[in-house]
PDB file of N, CA and C in Angstrom:
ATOM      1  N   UNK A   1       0.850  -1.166   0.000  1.00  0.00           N
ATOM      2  CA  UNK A   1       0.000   0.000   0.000  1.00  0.00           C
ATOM      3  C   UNK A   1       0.899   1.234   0.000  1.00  0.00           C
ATOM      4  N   UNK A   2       0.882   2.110  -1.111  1.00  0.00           N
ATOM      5  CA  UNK A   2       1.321   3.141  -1.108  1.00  0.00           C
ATOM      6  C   UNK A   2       0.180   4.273  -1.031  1.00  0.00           C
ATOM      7  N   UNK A   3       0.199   4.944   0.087  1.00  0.00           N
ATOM      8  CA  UNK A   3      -1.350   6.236   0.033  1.00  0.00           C
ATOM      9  C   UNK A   3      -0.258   7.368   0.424  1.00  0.00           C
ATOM     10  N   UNK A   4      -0.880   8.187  -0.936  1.00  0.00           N
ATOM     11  CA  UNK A   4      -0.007   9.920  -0.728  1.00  0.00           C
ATOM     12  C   UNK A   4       1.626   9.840  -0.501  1.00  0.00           C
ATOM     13  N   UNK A   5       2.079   8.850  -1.253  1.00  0.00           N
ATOM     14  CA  UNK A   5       3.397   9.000  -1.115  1.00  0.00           C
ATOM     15  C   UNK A   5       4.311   9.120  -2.277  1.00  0.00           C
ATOM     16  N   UNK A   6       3.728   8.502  -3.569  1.00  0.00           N
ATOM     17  CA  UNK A   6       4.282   9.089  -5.089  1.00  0.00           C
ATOM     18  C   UNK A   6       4.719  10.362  -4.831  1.00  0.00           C
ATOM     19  N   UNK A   7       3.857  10.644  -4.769  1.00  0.00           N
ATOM     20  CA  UNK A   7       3.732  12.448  -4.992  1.00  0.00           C
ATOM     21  C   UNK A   7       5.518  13.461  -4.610  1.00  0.00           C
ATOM     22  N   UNK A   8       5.915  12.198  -3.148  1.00  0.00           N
ATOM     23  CA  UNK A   8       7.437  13.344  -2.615  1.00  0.00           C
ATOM     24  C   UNK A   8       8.134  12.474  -3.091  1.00  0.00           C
ATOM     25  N   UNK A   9       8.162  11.794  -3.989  1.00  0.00           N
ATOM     26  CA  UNK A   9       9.781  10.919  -4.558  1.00  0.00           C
ATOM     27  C   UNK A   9       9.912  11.905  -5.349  1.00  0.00           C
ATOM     28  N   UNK A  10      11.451  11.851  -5.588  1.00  0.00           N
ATOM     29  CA  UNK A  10      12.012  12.830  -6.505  1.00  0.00           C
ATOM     30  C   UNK A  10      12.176  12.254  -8.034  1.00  0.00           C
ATOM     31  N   UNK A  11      11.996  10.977  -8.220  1.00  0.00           N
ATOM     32  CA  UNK A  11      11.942  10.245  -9.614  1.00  0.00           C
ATOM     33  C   UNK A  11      11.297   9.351  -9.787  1.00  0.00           C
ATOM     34  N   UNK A  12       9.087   9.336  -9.393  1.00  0.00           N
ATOM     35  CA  UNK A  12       8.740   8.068  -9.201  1.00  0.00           C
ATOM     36  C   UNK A  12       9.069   7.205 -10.698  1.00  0.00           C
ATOM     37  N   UNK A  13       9.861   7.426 -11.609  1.00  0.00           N
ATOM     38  CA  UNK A  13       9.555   6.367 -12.491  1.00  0.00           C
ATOM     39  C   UNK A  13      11.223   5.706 -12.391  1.00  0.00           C
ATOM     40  N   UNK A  14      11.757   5.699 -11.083  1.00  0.00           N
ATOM     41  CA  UNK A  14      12.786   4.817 -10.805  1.00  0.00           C
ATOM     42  C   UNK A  14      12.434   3.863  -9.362  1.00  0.00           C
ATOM     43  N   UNK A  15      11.718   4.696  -9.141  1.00  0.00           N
ATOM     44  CA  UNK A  15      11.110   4.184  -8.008  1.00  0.00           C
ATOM     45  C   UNK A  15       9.899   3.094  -8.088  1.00  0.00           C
ATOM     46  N   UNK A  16       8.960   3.074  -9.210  1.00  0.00           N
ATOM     47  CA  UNK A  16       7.952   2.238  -9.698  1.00  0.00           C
ATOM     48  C   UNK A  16       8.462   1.382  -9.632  1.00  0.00           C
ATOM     49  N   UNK A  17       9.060   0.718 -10.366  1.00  0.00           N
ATOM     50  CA  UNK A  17       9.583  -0.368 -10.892  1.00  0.00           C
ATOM     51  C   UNK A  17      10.341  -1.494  -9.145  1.00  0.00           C
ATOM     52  N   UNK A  18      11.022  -0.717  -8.675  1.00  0.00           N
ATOM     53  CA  UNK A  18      11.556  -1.376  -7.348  1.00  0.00           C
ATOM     54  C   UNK A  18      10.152  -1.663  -6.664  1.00  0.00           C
ATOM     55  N   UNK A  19       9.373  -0.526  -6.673  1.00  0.00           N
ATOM     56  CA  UNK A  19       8.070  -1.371  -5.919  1.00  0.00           C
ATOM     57  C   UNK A  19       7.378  -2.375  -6.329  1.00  0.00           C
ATOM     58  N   UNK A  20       7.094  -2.217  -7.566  1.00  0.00           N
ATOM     59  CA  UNK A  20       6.583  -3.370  -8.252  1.00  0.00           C
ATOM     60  C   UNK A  20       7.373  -4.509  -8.245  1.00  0.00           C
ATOM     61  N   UNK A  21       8.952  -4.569  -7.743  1.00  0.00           N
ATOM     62  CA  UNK A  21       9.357  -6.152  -7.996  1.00  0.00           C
ATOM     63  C   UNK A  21       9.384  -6.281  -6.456  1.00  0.00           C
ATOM     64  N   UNK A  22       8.631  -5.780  -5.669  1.00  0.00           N
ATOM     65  CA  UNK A  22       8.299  -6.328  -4.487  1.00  0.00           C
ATOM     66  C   UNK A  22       7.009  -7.211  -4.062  1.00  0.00           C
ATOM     67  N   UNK A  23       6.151  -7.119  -5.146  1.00  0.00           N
ATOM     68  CA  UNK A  23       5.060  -7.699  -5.413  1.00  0.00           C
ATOM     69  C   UNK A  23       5.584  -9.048  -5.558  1.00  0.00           C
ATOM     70  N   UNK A  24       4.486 -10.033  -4.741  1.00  0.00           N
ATOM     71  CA  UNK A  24       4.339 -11.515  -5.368  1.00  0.00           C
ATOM     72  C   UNK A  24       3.509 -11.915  -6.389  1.00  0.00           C
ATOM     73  N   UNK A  25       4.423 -12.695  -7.356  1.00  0.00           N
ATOM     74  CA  UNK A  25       3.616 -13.053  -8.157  1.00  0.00           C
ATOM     75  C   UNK A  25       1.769 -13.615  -7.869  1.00  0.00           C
ATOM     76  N   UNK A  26       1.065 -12.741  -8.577  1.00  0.00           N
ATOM     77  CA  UNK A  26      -0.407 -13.096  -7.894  1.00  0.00           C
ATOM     78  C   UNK A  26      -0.514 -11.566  -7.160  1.00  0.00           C
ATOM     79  N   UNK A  27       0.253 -11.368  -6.042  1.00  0.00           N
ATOM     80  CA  UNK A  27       0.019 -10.009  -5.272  1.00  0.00           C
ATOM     81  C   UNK A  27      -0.624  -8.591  -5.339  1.00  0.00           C
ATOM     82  N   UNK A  28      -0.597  -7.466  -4.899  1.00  0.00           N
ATOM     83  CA  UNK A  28      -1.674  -6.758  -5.355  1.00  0.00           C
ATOM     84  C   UNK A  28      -0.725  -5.614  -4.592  1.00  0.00           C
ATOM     85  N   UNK A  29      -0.921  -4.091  -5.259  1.00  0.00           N
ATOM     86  CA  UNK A  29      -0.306  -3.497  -4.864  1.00  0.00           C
ATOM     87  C   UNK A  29      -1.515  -2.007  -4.971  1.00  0.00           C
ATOM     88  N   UNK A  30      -2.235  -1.276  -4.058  1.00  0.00           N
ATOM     89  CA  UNK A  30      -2.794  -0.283  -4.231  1.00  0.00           C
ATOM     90  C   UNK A  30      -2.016   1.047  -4.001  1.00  0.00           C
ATOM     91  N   UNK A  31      -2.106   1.620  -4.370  1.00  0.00           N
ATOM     92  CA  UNK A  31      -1.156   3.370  -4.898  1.00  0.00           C
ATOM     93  C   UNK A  31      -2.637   4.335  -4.932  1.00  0.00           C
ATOM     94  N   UNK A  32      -2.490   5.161  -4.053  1.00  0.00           N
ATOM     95  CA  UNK A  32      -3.141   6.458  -3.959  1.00  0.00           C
ATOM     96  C   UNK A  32      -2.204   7.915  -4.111  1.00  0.00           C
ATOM     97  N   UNK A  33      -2.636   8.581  -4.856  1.00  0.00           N
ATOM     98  CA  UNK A  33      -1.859  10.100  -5.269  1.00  0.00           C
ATOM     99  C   UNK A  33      -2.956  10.910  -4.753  1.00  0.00           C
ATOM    100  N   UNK A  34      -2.528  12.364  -4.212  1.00  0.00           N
ATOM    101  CA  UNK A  34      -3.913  13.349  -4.295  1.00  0.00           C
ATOM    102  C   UNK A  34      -3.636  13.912  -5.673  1.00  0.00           C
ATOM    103  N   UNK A  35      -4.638  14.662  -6.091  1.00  0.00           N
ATOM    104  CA  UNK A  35      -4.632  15.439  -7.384  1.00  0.00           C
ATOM    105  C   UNK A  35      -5.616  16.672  -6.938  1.00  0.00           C
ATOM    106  N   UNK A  36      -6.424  16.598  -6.431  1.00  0.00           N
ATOM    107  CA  UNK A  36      -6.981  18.409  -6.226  1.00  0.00           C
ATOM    108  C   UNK A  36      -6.174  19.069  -5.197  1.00  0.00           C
ATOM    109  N   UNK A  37      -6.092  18.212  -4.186  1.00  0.00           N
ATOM    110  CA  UNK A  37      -5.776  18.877  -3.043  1.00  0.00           C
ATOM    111  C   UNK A  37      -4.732  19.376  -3.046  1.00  0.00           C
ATOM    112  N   UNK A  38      -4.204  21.055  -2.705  1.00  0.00           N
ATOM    113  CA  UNK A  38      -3.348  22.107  -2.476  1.00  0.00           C
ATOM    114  C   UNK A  38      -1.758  21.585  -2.215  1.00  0.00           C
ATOM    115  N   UNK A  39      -1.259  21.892  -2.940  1.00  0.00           N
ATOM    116  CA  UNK A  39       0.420  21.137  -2.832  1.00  0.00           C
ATOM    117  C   UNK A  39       1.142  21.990  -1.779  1.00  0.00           C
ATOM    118  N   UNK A  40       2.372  21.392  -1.325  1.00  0.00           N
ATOM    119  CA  UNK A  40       3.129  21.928  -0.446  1.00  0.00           C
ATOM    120  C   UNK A  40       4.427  21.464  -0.247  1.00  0.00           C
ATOM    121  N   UNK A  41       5.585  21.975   0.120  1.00  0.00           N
ATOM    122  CA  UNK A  41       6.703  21.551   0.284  1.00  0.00           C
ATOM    123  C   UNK A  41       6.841  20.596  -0.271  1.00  0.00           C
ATOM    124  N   UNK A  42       7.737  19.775  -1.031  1.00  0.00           N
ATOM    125  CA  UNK A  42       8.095  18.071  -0.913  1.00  0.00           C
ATOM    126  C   UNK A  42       7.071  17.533  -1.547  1.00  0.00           C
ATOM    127  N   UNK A  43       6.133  18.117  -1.995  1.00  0.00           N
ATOM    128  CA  UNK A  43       5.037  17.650  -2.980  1.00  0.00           C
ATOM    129  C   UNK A  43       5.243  17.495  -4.806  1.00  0.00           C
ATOM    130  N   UNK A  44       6.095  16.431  -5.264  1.00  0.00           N
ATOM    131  CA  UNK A  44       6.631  17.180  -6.557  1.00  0.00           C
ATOM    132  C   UNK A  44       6.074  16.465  -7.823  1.00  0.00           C
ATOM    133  N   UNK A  45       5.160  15.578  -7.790  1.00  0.00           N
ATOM    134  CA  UNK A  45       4.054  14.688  -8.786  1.00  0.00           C
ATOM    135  C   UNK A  45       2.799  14.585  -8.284  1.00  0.00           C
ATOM    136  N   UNK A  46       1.963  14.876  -9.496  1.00  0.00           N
ATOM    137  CA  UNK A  46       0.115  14.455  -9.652  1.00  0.00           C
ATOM    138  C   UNK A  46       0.397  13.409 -10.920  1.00  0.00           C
ATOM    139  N   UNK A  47      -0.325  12.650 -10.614  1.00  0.00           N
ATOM    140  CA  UNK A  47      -0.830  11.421 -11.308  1.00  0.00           C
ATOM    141  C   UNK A  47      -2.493  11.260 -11.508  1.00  0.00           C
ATOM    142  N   UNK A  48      -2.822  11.633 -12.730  1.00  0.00           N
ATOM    143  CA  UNK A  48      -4.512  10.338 -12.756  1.00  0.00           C
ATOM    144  C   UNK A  48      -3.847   9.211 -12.651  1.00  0.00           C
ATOM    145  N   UNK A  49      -5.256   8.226 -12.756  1.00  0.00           N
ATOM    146  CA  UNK A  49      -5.008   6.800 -13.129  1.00  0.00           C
ATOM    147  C   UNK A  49      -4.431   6.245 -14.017  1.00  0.00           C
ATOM    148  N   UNK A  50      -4.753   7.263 -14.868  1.00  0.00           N
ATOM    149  CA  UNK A  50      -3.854   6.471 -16.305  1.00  0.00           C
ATOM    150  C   UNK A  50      -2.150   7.061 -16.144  1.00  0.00           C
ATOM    151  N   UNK A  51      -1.582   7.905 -15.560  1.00  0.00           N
ATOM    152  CA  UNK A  51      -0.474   7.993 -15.400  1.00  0.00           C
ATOM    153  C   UNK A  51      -0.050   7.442 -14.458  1.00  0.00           C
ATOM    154  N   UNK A  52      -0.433   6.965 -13.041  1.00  0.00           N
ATOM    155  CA  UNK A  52      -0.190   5.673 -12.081  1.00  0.00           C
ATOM    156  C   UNK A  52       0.031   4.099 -13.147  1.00  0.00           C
ATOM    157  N   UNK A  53      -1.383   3.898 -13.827  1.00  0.00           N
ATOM    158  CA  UNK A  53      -0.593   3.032 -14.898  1.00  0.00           C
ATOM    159  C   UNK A  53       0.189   2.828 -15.584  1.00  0.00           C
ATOM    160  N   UNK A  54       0.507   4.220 -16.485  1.00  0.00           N
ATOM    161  CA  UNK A  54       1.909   4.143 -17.129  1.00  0.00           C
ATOM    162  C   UNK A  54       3.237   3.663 -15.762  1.00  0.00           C
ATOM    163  N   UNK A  55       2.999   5.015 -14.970  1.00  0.00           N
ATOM    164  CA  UNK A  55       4.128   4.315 -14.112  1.00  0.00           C
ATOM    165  C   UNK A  55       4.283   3.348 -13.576  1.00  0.00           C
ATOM    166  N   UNK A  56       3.626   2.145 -13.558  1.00  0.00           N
ATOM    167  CA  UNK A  56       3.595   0.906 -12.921  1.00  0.00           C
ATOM    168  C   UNK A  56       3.303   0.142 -13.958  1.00  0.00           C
ATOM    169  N   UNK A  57       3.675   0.205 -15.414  1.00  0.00           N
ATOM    170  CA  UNK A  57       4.045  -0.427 -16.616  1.00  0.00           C
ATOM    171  C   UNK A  57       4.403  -1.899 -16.339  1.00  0.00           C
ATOM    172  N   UNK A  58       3.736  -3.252 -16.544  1.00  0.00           N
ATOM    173  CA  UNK A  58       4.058  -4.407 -16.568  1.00  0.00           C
ATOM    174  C   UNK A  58       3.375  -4.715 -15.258  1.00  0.00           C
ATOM    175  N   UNK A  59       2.633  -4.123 -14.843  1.00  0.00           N
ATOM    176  CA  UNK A  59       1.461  -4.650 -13.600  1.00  0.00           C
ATOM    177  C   UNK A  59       0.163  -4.833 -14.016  1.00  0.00           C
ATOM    178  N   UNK A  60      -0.862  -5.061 -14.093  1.00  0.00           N
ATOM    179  CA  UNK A  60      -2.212  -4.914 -14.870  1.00  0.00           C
ATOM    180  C   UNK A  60      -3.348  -4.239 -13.462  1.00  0.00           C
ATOM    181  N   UNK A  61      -3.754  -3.240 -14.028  1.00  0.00           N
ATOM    182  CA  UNK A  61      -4.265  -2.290 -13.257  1.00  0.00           C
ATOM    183  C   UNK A  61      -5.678  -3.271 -13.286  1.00  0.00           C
ATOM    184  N   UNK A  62      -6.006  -3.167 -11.765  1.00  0.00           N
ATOM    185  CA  UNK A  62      -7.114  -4.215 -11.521  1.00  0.00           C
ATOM    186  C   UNK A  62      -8.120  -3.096 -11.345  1.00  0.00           C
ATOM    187  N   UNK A  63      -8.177  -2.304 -10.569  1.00  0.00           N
ATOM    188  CA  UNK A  63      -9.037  -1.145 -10.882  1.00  0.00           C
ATOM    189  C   UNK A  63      -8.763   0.203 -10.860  1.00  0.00           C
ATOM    190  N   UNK A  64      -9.133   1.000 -11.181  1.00  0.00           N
ATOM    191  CA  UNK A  64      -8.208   2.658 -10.788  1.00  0.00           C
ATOM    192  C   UNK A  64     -10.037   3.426 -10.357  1.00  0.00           C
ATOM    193  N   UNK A  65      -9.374   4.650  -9.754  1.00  0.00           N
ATOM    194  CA  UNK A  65     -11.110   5.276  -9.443  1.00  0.00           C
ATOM    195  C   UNK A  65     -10.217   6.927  -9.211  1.00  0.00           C
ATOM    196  N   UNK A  66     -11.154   7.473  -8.687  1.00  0.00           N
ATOM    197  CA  UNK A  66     -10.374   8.911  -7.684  1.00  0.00           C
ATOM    198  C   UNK A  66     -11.734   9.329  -6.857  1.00  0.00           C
ATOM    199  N   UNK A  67     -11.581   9.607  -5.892  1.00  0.00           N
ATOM    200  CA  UNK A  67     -11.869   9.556  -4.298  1.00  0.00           C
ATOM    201  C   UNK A  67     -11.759  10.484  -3.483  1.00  0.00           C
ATOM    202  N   UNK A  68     -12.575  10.827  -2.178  1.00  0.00           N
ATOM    203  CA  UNK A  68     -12.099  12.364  -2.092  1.00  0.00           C
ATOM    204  C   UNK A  68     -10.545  12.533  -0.944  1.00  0.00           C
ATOM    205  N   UNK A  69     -10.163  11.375  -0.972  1.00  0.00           N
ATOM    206  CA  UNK A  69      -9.297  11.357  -0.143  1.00  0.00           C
ATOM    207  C   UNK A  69      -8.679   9.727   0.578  1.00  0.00           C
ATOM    208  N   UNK A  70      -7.463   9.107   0.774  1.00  0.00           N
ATOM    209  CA  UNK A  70      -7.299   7.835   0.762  1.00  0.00           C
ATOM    210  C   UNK A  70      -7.276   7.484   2.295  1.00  0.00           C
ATOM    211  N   UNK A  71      -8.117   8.423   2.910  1.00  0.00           N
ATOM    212  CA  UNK A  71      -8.431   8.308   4.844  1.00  0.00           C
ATOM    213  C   UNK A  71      -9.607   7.630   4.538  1.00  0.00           C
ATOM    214  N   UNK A  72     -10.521   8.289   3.638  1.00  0.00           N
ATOM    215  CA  UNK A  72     -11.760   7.812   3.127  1.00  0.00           C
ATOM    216  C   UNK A  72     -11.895   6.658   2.509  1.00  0.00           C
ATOM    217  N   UNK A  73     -11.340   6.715   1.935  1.00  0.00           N
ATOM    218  CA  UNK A  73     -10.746   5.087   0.503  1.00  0.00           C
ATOM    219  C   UNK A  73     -10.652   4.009   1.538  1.00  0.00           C
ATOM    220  N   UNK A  74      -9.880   4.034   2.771  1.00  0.00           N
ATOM    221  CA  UNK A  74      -9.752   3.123   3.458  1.00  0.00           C
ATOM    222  C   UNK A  74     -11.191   2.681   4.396  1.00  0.00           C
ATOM    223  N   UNK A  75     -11.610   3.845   4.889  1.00  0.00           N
ATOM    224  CA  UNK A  75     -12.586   3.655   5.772  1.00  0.00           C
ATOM    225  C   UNK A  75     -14.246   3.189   5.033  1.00  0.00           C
ATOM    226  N   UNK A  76     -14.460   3.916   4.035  1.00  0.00           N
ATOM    227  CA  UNK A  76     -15.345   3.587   2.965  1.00  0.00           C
ATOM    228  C   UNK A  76     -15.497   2.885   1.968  1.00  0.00           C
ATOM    229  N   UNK A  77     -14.422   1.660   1.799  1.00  0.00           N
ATOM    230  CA  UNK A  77     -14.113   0.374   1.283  1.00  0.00           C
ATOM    231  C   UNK A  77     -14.852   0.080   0.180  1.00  0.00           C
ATOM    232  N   UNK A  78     -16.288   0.303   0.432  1.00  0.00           N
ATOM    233  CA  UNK A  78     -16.889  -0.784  -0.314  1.00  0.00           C
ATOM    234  C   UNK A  78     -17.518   0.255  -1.559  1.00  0.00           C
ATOM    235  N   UNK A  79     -17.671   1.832  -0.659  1.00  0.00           N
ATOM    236  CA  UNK A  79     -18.571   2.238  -2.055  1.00  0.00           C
ATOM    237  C   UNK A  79     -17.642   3.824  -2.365  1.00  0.00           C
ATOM    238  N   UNK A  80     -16.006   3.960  -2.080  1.00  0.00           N
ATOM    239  CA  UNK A  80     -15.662   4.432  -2.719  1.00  0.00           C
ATOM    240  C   UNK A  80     -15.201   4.844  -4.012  1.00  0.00           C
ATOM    241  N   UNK A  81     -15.326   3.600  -5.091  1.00  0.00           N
ATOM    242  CA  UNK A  81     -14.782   3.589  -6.205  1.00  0.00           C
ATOM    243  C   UNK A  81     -16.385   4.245  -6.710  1.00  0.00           C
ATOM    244  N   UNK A  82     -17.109   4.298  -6.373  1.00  0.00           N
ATOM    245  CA  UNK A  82     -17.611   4.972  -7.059  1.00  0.00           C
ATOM    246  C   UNK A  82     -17.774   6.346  -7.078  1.00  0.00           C
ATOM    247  N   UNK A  83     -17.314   7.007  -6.400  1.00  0.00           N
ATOM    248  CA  UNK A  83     -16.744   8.422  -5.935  1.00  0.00           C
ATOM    249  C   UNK A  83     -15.488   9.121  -6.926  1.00  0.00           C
ATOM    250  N   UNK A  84     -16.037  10.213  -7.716  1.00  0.00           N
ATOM    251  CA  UNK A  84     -15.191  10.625  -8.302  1.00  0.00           C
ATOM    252  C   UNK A  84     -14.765  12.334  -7.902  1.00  0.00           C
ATOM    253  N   UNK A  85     -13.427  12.546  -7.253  1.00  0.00           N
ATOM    254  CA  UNK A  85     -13.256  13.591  -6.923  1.00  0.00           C
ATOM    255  C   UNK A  85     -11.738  14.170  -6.406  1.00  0.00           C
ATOM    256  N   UNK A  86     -11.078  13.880  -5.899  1.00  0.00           N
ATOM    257  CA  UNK A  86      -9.470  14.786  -5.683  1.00  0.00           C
ATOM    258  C   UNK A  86      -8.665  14.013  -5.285  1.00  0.00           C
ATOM    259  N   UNK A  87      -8.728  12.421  -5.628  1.00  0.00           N
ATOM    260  CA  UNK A  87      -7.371  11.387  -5.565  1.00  0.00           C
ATOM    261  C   UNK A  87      -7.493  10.134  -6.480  1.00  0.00           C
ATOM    262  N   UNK A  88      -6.286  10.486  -7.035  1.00  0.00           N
ATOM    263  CA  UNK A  88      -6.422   9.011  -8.196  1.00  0.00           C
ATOM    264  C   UNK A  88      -5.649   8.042  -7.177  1.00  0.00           C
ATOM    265  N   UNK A  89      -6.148   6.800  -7.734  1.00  0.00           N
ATOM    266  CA  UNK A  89      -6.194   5.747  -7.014  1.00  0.00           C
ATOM    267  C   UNK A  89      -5.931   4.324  -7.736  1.00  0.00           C
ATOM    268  N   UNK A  90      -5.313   3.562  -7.482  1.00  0.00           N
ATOM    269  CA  UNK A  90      -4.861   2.058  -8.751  1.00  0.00           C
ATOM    270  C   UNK A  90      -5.283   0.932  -8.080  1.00  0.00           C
ATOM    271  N   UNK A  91      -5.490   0.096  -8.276  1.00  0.00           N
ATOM    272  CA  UNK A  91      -5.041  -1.666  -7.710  1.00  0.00           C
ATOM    273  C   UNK A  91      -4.544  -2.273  -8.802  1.00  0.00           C
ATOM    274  N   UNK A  92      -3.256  -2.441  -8.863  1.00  0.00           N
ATOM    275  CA  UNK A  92      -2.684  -3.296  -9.911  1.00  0.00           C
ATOM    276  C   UNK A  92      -2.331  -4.506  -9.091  1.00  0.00           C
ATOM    277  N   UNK A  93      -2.503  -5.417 -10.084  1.00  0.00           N
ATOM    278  CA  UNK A  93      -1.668  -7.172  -9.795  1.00  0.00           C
ATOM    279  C   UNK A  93      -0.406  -7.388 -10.632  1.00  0.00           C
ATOM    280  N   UNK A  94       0.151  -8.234  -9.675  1.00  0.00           N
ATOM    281  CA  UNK A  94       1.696  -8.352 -10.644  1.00  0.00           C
ATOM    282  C   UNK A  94       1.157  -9.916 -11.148  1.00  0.00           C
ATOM    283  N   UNK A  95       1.198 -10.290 -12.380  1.00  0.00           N
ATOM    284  CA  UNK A  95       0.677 -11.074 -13.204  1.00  0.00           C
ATOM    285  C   UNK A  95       1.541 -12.648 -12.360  1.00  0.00           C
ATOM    286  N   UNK A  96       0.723 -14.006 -12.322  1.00  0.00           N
ATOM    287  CA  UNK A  96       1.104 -14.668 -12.134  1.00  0.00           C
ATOM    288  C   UNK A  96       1.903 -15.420 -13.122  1.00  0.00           C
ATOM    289  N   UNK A  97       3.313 -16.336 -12.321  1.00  0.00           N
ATOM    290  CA  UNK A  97       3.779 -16.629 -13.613  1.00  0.00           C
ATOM    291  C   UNK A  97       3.533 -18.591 -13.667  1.00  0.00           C
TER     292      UNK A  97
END
């Protein structure tokens, strides 16, 4: 589980890839970015979904949504994906081999 943490790496597309080979084959890896909400210090990437996908290239995005926040995402489980509003959001699987 990565929530709100893309965002302060200084190169997530060196960083993708190491997370993703931490995945077990079969495994599941969810990634939350904010995207409306007001940036600050150490804040240096927005991602939609489809750019969480690009960056996690060779995972298969099981679902993506955006949400009003990944405090919420967690606590509201079941009927956040249908909520569209100021955080993109992924579940990719690392493909079994």
């Amino acid at each position: 589980m990565a929530m709100s943490l893309i965002e302060h790496i200084d190169k997530p597309w060196k960083a993708a890839p190491a997370m993703s080979s931490m995945i077990a084959p079969g495994g599941y890896m969810f990634v939350a970015m904010p995207w409306f909400c007001p940036t600050h210090e150490g804040d240096h990437w927005r991602a939609r979904p489809s750019g969480l996908a690009h960056l996690f290239e060779g995972l298969k995005m099981v679902r993506d949504a955006c949400f009003p926040s990944a405090i919420r995402a967690v606590r509201d489980r079941k009927n956040y994906w249908r909520t569209a509003n100021s955080a993109a959001a992924g579940c990719s699987a690392r493909p079994e081999r």
